[in-house]
N, C-alpha and C. Protein backbone atom coordinates (compact mmCIF):
# COMPACT_ATOMS: atom_id res chain seq x y z
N UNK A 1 0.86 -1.17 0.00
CA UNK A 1 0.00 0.00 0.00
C UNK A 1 0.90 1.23 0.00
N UNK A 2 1.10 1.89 -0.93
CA UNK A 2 1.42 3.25 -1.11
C UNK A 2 0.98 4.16 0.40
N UNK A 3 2.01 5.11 0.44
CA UNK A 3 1.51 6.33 1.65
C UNK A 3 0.94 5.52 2.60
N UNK A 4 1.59 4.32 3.27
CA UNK A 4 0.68 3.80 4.54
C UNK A 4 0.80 4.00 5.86
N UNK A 5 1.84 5.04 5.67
CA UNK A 5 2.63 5.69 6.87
C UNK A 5 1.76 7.10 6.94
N UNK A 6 0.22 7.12 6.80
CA UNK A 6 -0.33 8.05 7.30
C UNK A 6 -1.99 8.15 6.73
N UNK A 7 -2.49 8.97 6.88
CA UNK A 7 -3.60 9.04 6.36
C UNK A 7 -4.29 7.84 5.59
N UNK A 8 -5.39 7.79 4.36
CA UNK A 8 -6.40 7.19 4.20
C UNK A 8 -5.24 5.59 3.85
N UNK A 9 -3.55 5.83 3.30
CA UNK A 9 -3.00 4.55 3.40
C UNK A 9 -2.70 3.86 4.44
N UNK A 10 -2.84 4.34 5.67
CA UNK A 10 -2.63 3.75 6.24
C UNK A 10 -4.24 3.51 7.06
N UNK A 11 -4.93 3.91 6.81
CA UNK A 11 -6.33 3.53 7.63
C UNK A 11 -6.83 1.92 6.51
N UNK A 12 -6.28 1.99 4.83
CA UNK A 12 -6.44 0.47 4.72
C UNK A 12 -5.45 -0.44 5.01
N UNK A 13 -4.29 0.01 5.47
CA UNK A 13 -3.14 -0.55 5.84
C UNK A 13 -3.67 -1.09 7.12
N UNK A 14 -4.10 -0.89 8.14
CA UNK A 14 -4.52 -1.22 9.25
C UNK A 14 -5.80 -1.85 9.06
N UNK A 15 -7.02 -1.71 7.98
CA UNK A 15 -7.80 -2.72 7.52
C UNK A 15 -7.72 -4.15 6.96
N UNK A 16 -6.56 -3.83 5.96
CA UNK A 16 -6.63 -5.18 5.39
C UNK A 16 -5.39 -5.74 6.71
N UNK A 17 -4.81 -5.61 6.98
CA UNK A 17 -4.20 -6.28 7.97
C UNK A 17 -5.25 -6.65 9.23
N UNK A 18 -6.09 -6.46 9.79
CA UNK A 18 -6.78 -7.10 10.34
C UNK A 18 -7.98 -7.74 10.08
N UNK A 19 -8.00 -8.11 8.50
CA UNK A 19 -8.50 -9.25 7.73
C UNK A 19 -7.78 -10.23 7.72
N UNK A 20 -6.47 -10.40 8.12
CA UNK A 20 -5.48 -11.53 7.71
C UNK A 20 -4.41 -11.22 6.34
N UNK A 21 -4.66 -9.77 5.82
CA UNK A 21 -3.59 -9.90 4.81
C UNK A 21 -2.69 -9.51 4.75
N UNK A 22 -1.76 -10.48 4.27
CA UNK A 22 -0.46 -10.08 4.25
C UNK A 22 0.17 -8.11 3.68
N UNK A 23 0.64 -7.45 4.50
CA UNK A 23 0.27 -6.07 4.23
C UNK A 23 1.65 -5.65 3.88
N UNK A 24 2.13 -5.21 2.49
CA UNK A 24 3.29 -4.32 2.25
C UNK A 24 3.39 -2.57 2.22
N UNK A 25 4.30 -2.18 3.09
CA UNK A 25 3.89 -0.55 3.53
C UNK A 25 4.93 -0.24 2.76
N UNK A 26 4.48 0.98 1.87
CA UNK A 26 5.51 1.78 1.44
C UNK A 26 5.22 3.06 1.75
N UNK A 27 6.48 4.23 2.01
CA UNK A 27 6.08 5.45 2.74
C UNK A 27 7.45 5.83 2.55
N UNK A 28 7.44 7.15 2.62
CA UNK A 28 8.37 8.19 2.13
C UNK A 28 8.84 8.65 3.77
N UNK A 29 8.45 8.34 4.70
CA UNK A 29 8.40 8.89 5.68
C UNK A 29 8.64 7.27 6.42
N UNK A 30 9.96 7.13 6.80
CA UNK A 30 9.99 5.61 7.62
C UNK A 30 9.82 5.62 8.79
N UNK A 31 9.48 6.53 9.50
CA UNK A 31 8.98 6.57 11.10
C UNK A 31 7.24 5.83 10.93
N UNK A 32 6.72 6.83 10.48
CA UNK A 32 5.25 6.60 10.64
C UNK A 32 5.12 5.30 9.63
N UNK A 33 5.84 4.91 8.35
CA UNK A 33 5.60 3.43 8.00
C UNK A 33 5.94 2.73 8.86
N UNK A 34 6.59 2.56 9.56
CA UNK A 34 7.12 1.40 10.68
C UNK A 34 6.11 1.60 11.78
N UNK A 35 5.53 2.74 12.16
CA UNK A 35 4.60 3.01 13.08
C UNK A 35 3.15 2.20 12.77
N UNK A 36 2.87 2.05 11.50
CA UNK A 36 1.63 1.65 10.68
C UNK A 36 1.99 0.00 10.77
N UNK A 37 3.01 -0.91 10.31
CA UNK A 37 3.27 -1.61 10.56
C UNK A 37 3.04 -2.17 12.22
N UNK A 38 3.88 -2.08 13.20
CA UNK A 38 3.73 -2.08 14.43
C UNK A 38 2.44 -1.95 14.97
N UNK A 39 1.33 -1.12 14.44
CA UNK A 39 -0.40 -1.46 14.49
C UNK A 39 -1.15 -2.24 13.83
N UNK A 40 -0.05 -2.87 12.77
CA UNK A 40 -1.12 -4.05 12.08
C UNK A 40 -0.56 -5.43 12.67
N UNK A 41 0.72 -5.14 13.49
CA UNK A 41 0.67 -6.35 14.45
C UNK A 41 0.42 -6.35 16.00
N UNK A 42 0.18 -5.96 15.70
CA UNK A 42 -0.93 -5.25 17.53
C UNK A 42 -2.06 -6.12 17.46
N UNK A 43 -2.64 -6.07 15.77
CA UNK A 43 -4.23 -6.39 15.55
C UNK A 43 -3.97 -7.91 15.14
N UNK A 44 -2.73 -8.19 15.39
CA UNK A 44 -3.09 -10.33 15.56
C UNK A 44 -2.30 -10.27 14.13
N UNK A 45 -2.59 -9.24 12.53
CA UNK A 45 -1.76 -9.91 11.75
C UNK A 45 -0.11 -10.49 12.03
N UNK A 46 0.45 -11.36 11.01
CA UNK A 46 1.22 -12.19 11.08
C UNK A 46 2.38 -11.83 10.13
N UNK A 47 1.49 -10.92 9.00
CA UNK A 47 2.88 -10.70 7.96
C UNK A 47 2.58 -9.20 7.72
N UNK A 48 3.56 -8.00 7.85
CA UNK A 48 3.23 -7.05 7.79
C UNK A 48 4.91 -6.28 7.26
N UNK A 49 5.10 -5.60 6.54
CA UNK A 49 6.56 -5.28 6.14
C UNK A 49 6.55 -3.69 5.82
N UNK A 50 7.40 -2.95 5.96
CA UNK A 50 7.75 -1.46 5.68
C UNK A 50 8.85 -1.17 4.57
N UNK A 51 8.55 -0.70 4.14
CA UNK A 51 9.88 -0.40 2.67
C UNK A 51 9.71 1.09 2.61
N UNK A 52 10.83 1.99 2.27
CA UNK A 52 10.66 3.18 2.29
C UNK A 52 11.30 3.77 1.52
């Protein structure tokens, strides 16, 4: 997911990750992608990754 280190990417970043899917974050900004990450494994997902 593009921009998931904030706003509406990261509100499906934190959706589909607590469907079970495997969630790839990309973000220009590696604080808040790693931050977005770190809440989609809070929510039980299992595979969740940050690239920046």
């Amino acid at each position: 997911i593009t921009g998931a280190g904030h706003g509406i990417g990261r509100e499906l970043a934190l959706k589909y990750g607590s469907l079970g899917a495997t969630v790839v974050c990309w973000d220009l900004n590696p604080q808040g992608n790693q931050e977005t990450v770190d809440e989609i494994m809070k929510l039980g997902a299992t595979k969740a990754h940050a690239y920046t």
